[in-house]
N, C-alpha and C. Protein backbone atom coordinates (compact mmCIF):
# COMPACT_ATOMS: atom_id res chain seq x y z
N UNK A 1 2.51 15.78 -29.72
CA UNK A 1 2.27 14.39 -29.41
C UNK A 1 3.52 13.81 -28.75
N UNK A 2 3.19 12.63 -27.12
CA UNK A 2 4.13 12.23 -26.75
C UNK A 2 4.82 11.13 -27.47
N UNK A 3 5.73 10.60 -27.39
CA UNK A 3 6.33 9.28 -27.90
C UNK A 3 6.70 8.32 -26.66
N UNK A 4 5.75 7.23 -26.96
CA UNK A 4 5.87 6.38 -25.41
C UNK A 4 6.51 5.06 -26.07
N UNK A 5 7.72 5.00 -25.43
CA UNK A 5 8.44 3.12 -26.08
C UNK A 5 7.85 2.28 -25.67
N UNK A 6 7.90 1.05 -26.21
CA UNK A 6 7.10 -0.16 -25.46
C UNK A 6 8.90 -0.98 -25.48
N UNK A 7 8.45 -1.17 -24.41
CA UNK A 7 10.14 -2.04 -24.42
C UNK A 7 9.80 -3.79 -24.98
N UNK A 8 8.31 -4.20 -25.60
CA UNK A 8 8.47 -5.27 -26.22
C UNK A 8 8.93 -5.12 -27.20
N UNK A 9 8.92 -4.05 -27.94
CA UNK A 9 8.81 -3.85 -29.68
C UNK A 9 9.68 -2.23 -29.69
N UNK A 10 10.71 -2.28 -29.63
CA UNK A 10 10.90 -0.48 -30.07
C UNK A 10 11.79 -0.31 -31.13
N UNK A 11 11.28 -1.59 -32.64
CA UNK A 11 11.53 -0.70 -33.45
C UNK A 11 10.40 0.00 -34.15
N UNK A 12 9.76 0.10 -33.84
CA UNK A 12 8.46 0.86 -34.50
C UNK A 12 7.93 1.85 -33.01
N UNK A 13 8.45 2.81 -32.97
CA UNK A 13 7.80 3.83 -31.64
C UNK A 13 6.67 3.54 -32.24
N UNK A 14 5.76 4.04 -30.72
CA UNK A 14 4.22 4.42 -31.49
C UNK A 14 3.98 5.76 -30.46
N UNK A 15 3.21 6.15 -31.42
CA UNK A 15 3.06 7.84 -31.09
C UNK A 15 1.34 7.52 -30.26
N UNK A 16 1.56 8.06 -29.15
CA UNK A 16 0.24 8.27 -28.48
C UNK A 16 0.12 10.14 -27.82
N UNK A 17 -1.26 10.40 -27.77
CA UNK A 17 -1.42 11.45 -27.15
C UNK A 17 -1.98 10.71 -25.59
N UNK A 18 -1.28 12.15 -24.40
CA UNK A 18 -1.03 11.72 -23.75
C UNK A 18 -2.62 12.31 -23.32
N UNK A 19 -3.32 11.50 -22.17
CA UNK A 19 -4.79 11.72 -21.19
C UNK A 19 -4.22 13.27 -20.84
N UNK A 20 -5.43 14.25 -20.60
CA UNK A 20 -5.64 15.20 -19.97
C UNK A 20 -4.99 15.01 -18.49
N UNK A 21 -4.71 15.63 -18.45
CA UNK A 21 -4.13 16.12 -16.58
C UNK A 21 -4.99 16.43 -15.59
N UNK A 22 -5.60 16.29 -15.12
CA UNK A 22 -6.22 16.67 -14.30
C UNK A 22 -5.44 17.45 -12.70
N UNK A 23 -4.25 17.50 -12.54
CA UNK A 23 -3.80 18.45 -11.41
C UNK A 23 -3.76 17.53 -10.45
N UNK A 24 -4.35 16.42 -10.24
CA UNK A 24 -4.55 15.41 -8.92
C UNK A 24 -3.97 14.06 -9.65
N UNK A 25 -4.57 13.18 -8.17
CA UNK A 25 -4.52 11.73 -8.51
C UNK A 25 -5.30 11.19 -7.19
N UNK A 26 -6.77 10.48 -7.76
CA UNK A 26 -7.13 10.00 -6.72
C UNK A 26 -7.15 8.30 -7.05
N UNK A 27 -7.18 7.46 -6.23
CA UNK A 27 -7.48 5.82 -6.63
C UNK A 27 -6.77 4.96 -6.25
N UNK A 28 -6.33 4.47 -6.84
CA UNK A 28 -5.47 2.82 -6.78
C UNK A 28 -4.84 2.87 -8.18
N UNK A 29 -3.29 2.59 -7.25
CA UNK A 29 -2.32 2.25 -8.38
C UNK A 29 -1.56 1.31 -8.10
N UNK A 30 -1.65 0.46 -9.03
CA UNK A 30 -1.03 -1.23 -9.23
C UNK A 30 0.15 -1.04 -9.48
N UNK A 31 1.40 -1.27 -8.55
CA UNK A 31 2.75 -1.50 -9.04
C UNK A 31 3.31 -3.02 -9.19
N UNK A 32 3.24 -2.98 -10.44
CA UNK A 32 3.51 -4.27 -10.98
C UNK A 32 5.03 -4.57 -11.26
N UNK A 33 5.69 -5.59 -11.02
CA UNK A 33 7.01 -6.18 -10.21
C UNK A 33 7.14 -7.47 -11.62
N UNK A 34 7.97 -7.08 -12.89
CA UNK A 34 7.87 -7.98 -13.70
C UNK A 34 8.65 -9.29 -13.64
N UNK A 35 9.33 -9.35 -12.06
CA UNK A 35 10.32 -10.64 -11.75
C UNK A 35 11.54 -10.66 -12.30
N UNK A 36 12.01 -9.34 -12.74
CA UNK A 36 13.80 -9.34 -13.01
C UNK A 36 14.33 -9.04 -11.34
N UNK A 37 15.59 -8.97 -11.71
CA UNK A 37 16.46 -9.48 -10.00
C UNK A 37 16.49 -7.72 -9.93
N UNK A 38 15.89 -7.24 -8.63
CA UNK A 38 16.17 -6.29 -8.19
C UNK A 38 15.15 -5.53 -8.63
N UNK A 39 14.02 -6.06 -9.06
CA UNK A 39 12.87 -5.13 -9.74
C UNK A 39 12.50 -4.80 -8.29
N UNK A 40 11.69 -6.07 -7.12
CA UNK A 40 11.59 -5.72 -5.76
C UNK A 40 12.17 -4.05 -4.98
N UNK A 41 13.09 -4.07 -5.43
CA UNK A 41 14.04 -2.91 -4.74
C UNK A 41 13.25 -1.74 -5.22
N UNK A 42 13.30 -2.10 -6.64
CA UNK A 42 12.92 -0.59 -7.54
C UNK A 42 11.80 -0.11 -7.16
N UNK A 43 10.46 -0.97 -6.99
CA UNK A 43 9.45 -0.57 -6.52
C UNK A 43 8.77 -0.41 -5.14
N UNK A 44 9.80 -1.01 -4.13
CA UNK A 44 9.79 -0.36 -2.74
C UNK A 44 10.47 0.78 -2.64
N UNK A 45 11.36 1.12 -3.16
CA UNK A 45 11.59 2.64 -3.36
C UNK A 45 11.03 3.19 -4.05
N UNK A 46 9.72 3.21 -4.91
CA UNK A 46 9.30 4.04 -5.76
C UNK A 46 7.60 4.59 -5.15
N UNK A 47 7.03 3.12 -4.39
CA UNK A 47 5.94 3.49 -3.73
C UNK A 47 5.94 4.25 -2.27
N UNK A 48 7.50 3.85 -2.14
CA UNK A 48 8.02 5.11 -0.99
C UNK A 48 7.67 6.68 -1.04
N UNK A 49 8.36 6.63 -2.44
CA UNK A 49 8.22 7.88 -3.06
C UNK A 49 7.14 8.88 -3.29
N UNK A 50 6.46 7.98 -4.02
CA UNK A 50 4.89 8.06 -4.51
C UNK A 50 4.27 8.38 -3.32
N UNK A 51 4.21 7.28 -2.08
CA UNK A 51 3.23 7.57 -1.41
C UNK A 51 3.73 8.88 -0.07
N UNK A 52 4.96 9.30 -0.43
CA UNK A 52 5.01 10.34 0.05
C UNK A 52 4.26 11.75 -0.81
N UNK A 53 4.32 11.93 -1.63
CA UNK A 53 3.48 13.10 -2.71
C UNK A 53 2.21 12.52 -2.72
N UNK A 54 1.61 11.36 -2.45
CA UNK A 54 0.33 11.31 -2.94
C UNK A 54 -0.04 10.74 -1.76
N UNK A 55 -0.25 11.09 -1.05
CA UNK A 55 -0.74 10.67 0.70
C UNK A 55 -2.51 10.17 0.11
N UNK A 56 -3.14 10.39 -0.65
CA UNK A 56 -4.40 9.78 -0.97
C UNK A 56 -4.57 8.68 -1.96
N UNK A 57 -3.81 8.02 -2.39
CA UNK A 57 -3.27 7.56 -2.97
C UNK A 57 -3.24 5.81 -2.54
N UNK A 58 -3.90 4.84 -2.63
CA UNK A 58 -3.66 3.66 -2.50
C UNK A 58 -2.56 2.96 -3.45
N UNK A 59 -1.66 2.63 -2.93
CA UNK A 59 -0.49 1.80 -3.76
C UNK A 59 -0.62 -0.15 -3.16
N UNK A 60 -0.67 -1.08 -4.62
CA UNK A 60 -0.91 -1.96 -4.88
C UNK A 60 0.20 -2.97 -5.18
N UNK A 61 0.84 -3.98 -4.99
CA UNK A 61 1.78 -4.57 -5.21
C UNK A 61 1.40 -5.98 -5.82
N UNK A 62 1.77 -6.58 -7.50
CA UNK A 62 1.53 -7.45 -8.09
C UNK A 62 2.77 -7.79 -8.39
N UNK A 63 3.10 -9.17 -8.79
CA UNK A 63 4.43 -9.42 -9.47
C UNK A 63 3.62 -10.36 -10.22
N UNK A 64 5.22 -10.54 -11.60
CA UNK A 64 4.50 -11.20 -12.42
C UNK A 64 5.53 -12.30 -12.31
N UNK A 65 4.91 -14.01 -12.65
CA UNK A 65 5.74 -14.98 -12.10
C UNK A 65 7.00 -15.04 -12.99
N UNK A 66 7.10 -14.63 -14.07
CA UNK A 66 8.22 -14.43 -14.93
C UNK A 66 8.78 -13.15 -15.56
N UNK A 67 9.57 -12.87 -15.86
CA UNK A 67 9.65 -11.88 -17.06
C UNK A 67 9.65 -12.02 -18.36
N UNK A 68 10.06 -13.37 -18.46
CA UNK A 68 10.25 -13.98 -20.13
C UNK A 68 8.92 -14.08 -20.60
N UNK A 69 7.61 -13.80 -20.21
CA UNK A 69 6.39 -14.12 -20.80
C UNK A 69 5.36 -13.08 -20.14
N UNK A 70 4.71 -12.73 -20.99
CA UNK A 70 3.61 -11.22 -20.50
C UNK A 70 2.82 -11.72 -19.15
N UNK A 71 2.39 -11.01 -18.58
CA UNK A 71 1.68 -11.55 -17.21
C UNK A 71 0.10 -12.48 -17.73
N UNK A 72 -0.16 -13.21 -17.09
CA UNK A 72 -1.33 -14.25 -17.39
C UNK A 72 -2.39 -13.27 -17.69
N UNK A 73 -3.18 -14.01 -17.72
CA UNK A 73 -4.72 -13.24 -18.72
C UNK A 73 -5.39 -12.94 -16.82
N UNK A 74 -5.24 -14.07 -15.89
CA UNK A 74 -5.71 -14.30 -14.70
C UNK A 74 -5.30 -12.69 -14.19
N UNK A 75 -4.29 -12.82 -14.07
CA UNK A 75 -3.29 -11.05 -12.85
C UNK A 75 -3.65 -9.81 -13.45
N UNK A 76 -3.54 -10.15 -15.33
CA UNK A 76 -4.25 -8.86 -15.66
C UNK A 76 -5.23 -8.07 -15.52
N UNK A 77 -6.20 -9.24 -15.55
CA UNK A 77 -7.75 -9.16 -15.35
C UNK A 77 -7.99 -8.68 -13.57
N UNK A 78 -7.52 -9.05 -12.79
CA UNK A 78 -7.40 -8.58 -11.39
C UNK A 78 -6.52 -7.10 -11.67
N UNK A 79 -5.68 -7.06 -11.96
CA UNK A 79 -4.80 -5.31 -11.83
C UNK A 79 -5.96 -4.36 -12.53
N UNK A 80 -6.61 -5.14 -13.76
CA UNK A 80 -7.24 -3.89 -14.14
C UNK A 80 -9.03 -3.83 -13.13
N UNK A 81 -9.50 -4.84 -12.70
CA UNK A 81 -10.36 -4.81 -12.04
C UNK A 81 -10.18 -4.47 -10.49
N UNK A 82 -9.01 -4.36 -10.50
CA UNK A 82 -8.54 -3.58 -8.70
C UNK A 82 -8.02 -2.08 -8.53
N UNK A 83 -7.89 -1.73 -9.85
CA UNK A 83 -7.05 -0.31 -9.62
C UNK A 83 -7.54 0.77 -11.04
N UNK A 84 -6.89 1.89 -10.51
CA UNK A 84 -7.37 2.77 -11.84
C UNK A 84 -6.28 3.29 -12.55
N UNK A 85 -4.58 2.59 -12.35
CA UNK A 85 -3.74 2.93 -13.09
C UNK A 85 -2.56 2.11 -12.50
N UNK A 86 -1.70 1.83 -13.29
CA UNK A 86 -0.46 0.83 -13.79
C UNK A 86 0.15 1.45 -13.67
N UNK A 87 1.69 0.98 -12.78
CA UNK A 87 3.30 1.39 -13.07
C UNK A 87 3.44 -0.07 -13.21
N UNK A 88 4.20 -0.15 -14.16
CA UNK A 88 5.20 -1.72 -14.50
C UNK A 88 6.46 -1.42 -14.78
N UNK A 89 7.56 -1.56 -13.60
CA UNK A 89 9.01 -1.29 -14.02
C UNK A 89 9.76 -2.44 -13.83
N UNK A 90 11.02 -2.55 -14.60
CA UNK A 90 11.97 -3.87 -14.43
C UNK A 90 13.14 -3.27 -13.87
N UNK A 91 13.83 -3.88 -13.42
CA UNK A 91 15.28 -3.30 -12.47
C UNK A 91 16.20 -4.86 -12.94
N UNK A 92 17.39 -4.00 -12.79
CA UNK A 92 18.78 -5.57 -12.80
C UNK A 92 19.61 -5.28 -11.85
């Protein structure tokens, strides 16, 4: 079993098993931009990245208007009704 941190809460890890692999990646993936200074950077270099290895691959760009507060019920509800998987990274 993997151990995935949640950076809201990590004194209590929580243990998840990780989804099957499937060898691919087809869909839409939401890179979500949590509004720390320099997060921008992190994730134009990362969908760089990405969309060099995953040439089939639709990459998605959301930010969230703050960092001090979880993203609205509104952006969530759109990321998960627009895509079939989440990156959310913060940068300083």
């Amino acid at each position: 079993m993997t151990q995935i941190l949640d950076p809201t809460d990590e004194r209590v890890p929580v243990r998840r098993a990780l989804s099957q692999r499937t060898g691919s990646l087809n869909g839409s993936v939401a890179l979500v931009d949590i509004s720390k200074p320099r997060g921008d950077v992190l994730m134009d270099r990362l969908a760089a990245r990405l969309a060099e290895s995953l040439p089939g691959v639709q990459f998605r760009r959301y930010r969230k208007p703050t960092y001090t507060k979880p993203a609205p019920d509104a952006l969530r509800r759109q990321i998960a009704a627009e895509n079939h998987f989440v990156i959310e990274a913060l940068a300083d």
